[in-house]
C-alpha atoms as a PDB file:
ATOM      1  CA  UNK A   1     -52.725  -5.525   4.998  1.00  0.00           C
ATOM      2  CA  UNK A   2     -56.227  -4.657   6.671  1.00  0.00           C
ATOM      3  CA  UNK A   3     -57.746  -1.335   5.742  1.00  0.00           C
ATOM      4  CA  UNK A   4     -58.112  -0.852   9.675  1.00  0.00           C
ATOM      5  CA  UNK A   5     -54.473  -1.295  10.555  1.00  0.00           C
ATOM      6  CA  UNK A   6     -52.499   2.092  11.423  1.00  0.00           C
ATOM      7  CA  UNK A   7     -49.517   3.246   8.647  1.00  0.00           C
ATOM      8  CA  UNK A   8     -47.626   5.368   9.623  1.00  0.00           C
ATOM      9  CA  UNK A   9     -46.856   5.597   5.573  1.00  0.00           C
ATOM     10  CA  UNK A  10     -50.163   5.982   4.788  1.00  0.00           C
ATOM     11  CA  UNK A  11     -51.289   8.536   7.003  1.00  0.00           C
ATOM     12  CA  UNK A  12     -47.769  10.932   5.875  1.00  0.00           C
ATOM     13  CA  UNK A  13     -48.780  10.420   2.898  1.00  0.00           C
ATOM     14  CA  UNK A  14     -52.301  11.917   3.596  1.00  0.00           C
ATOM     15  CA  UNK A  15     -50.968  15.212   5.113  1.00  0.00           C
ATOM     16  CA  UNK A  16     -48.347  15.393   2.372  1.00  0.00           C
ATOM     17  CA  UNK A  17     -51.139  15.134  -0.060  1.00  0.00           C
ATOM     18  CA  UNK A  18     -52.564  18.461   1.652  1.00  0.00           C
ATOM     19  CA  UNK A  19     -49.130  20.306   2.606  1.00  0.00           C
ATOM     20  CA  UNK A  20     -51.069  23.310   1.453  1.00  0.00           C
ATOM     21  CA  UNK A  21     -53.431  23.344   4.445  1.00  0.00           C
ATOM     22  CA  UNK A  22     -50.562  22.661   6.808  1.00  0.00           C
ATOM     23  CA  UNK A  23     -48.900  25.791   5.665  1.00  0.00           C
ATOM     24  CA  UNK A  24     -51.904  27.894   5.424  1.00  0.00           C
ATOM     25  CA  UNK A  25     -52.840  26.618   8.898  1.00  0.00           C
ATOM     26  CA  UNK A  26     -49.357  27.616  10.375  1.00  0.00           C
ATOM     27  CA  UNK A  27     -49.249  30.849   8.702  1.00  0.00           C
ATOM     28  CA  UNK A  28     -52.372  31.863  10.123  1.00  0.00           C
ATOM     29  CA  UNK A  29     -51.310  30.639  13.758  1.00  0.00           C
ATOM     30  CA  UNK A  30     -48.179  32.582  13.470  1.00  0.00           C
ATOM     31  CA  UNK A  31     -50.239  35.518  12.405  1.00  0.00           C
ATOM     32  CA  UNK A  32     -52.686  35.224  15.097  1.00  0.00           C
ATOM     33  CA  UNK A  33     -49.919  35.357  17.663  1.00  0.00           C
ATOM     34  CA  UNK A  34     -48.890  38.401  16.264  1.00  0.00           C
ATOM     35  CA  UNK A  35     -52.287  39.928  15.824  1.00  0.00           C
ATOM     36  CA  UNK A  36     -52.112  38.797  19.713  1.00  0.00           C
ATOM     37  CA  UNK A  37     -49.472  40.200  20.939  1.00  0.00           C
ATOM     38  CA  UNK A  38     -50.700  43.876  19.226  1.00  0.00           C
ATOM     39  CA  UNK A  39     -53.737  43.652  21.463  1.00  0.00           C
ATOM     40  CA  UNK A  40     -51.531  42.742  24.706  1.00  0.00           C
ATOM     41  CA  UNK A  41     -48.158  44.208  24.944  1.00  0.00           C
ATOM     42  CA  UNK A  42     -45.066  42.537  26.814  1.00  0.00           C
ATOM     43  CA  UNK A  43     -45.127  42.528  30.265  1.00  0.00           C
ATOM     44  CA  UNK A  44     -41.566  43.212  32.156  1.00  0.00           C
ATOM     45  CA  UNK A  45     -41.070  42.195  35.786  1.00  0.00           C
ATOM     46  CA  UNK A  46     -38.667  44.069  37.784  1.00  0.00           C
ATOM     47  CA  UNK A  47     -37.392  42.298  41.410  1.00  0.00           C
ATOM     48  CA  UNK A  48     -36.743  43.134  44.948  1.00  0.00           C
ATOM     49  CA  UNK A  49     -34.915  40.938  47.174  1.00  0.00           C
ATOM     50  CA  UNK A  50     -34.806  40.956  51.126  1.00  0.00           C
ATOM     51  CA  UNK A  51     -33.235  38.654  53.403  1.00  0.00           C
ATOM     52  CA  UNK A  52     -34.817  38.404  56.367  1.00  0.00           C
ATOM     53  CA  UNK A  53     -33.533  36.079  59.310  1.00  0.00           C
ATOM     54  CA  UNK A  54     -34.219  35.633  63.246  1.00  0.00           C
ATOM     55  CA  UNK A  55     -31.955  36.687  66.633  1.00  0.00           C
ATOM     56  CA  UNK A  56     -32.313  33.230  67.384  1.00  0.00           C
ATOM     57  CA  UNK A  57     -30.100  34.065  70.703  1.00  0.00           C
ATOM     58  CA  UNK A  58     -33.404  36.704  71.375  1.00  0.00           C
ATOM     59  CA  UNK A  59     -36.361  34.144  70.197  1.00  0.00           C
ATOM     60  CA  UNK A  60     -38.162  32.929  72.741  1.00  0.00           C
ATOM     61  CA  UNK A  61     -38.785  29.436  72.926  1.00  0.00           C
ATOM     62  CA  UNK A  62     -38.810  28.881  76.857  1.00  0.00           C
ATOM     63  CA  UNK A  63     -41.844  27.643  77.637  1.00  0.00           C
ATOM     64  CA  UNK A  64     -43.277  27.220  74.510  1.00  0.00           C
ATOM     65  CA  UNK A  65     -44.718  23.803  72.916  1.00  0.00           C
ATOM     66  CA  UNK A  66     -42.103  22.771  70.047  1.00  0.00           C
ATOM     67  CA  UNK A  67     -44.874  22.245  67.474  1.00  0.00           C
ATOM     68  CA  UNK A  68     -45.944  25.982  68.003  1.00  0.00           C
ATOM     69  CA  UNK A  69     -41.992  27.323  67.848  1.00  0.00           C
ATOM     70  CA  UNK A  70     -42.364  26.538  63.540  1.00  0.00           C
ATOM     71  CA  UNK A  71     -45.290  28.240  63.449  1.00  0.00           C
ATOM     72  CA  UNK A  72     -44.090  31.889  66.114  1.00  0.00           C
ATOM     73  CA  UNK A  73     -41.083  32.071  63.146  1.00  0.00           C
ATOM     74  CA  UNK A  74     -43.463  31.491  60.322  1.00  0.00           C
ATOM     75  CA  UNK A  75     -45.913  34.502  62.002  1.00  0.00           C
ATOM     76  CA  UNK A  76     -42.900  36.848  62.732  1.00  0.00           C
ATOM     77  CA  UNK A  77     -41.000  36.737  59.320  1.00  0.00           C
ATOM     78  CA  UNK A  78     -44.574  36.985  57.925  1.00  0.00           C
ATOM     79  CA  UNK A  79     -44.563  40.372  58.889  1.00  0.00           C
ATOM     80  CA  UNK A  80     -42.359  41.617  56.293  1.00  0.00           C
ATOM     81  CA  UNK A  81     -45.219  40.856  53.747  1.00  0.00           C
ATOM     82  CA  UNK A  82     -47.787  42.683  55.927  1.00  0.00           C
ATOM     83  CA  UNK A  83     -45.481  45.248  55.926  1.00  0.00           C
ATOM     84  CA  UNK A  84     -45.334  45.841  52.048  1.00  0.00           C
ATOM     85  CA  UNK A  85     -49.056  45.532  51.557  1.00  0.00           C
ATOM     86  CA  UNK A  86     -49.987  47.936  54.180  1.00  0.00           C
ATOM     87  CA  UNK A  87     -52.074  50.666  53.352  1.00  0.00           C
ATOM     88  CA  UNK A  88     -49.733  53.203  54.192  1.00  0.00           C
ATOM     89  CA  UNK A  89     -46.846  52.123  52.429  1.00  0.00           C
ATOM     90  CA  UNK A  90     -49.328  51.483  48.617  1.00  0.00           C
ATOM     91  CA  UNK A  91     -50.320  55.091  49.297  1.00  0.00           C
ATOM     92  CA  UNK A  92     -46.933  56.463  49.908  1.00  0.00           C
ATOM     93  CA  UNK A  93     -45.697  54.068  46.870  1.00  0.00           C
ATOM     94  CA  UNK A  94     -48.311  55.829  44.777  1.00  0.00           C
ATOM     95  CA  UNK A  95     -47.778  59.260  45.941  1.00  0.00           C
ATOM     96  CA  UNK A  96     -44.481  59.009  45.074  1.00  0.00           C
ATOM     97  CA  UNK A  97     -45.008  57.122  41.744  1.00  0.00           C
ATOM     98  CA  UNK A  98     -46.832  60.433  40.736  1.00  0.00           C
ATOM     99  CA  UNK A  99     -44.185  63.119  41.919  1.00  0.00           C
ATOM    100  CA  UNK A 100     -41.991  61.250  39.706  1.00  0.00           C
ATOM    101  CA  UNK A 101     -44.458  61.430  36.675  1.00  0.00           C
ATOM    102  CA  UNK A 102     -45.680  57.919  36.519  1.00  0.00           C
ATOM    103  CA  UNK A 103     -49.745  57.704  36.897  1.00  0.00           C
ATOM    104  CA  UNK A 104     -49.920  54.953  39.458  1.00  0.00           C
ATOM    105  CA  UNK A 105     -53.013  53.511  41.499  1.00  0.00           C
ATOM    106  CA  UNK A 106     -53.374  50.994  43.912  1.00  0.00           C
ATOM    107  CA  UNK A 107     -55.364  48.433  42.394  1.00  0.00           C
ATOM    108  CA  UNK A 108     -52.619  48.722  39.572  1.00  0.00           C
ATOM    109  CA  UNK A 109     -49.958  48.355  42.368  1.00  0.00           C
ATOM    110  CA  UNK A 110     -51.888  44.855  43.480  1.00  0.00           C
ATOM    111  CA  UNK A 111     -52.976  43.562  39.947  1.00  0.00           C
ATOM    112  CA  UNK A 112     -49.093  43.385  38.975  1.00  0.00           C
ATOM    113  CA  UNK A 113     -47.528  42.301  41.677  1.00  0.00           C
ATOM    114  CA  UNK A 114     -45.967  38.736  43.537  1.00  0.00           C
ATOM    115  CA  UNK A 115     -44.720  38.567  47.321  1.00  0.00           C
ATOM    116  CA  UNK A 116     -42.997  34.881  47.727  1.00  0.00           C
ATOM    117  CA  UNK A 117     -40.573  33.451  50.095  1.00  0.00           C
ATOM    118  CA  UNK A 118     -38.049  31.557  49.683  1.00  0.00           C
ATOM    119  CA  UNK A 119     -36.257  30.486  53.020  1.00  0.00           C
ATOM    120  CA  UNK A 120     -34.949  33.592  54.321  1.00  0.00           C
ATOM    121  CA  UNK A 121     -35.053  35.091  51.065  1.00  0.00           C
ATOM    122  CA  UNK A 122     -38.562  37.343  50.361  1.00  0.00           C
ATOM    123  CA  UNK A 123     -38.827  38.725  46.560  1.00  0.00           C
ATOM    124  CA  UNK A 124     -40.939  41.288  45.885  1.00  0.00           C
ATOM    125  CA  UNK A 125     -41.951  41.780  41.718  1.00  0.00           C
ATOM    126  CA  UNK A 126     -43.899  43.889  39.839  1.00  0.00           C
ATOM    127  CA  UNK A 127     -44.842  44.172  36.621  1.00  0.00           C
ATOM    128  CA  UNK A 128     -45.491  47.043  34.247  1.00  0.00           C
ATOM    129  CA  UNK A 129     -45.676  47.097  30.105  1.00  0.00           C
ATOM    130  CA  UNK A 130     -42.373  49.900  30.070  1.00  0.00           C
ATOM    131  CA  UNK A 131     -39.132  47.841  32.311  1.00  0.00           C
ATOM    132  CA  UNK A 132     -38.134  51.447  33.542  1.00  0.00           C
ATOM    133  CA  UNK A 133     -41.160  52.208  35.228  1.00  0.00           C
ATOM    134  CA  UNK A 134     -41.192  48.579  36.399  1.00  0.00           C
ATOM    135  CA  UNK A 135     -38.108  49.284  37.690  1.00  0.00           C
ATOM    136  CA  UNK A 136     -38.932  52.385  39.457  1.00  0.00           C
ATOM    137  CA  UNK A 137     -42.370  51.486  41.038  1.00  0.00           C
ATOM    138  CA  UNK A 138     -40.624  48.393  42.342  1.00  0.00           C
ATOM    139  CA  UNK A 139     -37.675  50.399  43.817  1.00  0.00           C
ATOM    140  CA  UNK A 140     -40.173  52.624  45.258  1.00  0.00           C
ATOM    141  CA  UNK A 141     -41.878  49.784  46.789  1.00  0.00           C
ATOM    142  CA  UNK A 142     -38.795  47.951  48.285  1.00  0.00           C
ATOM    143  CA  UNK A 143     -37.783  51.081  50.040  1.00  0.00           C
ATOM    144  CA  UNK A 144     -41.201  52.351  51.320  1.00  0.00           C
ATOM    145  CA  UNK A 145     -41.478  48.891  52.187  1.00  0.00           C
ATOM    146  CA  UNK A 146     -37.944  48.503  54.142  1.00  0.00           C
ATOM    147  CA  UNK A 147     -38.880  51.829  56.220  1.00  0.00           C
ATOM    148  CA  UNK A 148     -42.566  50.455  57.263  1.00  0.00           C
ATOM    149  CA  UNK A 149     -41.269  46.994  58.584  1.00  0.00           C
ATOM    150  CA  UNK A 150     -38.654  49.362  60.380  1.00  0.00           C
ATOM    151  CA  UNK A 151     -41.334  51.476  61.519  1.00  0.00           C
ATOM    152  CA  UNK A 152     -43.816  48.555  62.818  1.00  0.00           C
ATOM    153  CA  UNK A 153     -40.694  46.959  64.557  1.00  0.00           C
ATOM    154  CA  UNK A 154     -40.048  49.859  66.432  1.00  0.00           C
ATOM    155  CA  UNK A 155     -43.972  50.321  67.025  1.00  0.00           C
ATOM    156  CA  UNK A 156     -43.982  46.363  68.509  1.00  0.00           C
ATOM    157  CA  UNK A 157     -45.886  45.185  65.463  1.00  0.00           C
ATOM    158  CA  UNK A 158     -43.091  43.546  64.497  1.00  0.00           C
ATOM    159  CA  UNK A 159     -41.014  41.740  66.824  1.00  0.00           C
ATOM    160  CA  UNK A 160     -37.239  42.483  68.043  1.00  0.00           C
ATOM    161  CA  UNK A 161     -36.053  39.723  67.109  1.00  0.00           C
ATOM    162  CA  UNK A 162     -36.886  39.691  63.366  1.00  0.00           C
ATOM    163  CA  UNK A 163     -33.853  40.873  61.213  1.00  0.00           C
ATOM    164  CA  UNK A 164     -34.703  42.860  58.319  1.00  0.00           C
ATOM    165  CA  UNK A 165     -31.826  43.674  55.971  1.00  0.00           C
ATOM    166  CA  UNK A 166     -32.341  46.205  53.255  1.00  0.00           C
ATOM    167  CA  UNK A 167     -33.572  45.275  49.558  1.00  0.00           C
ATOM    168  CA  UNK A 168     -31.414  44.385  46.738  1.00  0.00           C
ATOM    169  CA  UNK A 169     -30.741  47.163  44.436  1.00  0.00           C
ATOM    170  CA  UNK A 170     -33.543  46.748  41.831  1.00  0.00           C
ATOM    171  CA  UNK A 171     -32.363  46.367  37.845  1.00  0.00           C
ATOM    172  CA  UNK A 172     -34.403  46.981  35.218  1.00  0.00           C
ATOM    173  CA  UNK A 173     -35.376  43.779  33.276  1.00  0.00           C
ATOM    174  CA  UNK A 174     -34.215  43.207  29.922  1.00  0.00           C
ATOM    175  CA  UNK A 175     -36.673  40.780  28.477  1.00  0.00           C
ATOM    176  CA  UNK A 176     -40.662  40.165  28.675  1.00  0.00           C
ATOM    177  CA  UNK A 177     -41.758  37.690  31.371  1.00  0.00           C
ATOM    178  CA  UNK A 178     -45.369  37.367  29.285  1.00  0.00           C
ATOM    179  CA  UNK A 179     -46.220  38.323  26.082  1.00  0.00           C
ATOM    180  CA  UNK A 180     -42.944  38.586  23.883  1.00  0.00           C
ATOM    181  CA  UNK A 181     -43.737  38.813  20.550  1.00  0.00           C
ATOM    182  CA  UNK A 182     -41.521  35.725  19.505  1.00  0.00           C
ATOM    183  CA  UNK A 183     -42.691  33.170  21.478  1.00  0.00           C
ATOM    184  CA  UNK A 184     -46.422  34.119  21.189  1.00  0.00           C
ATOM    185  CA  UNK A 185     -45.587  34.073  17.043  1.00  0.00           C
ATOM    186  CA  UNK A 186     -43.733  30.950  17.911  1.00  0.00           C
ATOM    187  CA  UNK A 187     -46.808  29.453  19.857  1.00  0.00           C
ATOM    188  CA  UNK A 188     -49.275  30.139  17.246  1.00  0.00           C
ATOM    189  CA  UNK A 189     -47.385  28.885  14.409  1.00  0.00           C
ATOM    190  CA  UNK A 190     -46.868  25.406  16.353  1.00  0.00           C
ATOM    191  CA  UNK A 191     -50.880  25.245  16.846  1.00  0.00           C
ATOM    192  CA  UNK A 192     -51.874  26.197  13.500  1.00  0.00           C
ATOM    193  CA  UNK A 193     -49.245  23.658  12.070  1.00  0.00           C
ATOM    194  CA  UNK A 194     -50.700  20.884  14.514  1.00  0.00           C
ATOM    195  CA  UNK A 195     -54.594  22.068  13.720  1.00  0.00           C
ATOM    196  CA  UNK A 196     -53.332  21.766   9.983  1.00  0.00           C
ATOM    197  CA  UNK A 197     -52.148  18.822  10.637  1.00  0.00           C
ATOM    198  CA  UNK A 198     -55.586  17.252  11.872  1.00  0.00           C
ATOM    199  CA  UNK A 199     -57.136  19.054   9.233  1.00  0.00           C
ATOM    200  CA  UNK A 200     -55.314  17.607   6.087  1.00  0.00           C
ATOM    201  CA  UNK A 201     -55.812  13.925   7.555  1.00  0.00           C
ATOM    202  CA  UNK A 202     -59.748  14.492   8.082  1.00  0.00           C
ATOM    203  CA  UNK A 203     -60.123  16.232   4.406  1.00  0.00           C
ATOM    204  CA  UNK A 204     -58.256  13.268   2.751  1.00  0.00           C
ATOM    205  CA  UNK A 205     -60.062  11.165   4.811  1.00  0.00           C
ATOM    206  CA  UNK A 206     -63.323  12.307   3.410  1.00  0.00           C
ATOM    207  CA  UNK A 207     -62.301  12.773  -0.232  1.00  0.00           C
ATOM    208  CA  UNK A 208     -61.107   8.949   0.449  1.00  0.00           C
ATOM    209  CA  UNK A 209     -58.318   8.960  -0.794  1.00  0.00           C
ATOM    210  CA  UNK A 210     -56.446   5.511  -2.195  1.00  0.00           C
ATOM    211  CA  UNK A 211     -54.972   3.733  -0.250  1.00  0.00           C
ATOM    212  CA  UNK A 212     -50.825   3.704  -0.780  1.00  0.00           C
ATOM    213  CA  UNK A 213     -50.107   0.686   0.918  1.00  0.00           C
ATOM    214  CA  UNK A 214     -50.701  -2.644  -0.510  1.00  0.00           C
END
């Protein structure tokens, strides 16, 4: 057989003649991931949910181009997003956050947080290293929220014809969305077993080791 044809033999037997740095390799991932996850704890994400439809007997679309009708309902349920990020609801959200005991600011409010769409459904999430105050800052939120796209539709910011219903009630999460300590473990071990791996094949490799196939 030619020395430069692949065996798949061969090159098991090379790592198995180096299981030693395989293991060490994986240990050390698996410890890194833990070493890791010490230096950044889980993250728990805590949900609100509003549905949020059209009057479409009230919508106007007399008059009105049909390529522009798409957009008008796109602009009008967009409102419930402006809404929750409006400066008056992330104060009262943090004003309340701290009569309740929880030291809250706004830039924490938007570095942990996710607005998306889905249809008629809109989700609001937060995230917070403790699920109970995840849970509370995102109740918080969803009501302040609720009562501002209330307020603006009443004001004419928002138009009549928009349907807000109130959020979901908001539970508090049970697992990590980021940063479990399990998976991270899990993710390092898998790394340093495939760095190992590469490693044990490049040190037999240069110790040039005999050939097992003949």
């Amino acid at each position: 057989m030619s020395s430069t044809e692949f065996s798949p033999h061969e090159y098991f037997s090379r790592i198995l003649s180096f299981w030693w740095v395989v293991l060490i390799a994986t240990i050390l991932g698996g410890a890194f991931g833990f070493l890791f996850f010490k230096q950044h704890p889980p993250l728990y994400e805590a949900t609100a949910t509003y549905f949020v439809t059209l009057d479409l007997n009230n919508f106007p679309t007399f008059g009105t181009r049909e390529d522009l009708i798409q957009y008008n309902e796109d602009m009008a349920l967009n409102t419930t997003e402006g809404a929750l990020l409006s400066n008056e609801v992330l104060n009262n959200v943090v004003n309340q956050a701290k009569s309740e005991g929880i030291d809250l600011t706004v830039r924490a409010l938007l570095d942990n947080y996710t607005i998306e769409r889905k249809q008629d459904i809109w989700e609001l999430r937060y995230r917070n290293p403790e699920p109970a105050k995840a849970q509370v800052i995102t109740n918080i939120w969803a009501q302040q929220g609720y009562k501002e796209m209330l307020s603006w539709q009443k004001a004419g910011k928002a138009p009549e014809y928009v349907i807000f219903q109130p959020p979901s009630q908001v539970l508090t999460p049970q697992h990590p969305v980021v940063y479990g300590r399990n998976n991270l473990v899990l993710a390092g071990a898998l790394i340093g077993f495939v760095i190992g791996i590469i490693t044990s094949v490049l040190i037999s490799r240069s110790k040039k080791l005999p050939s097992i196939v003949r």
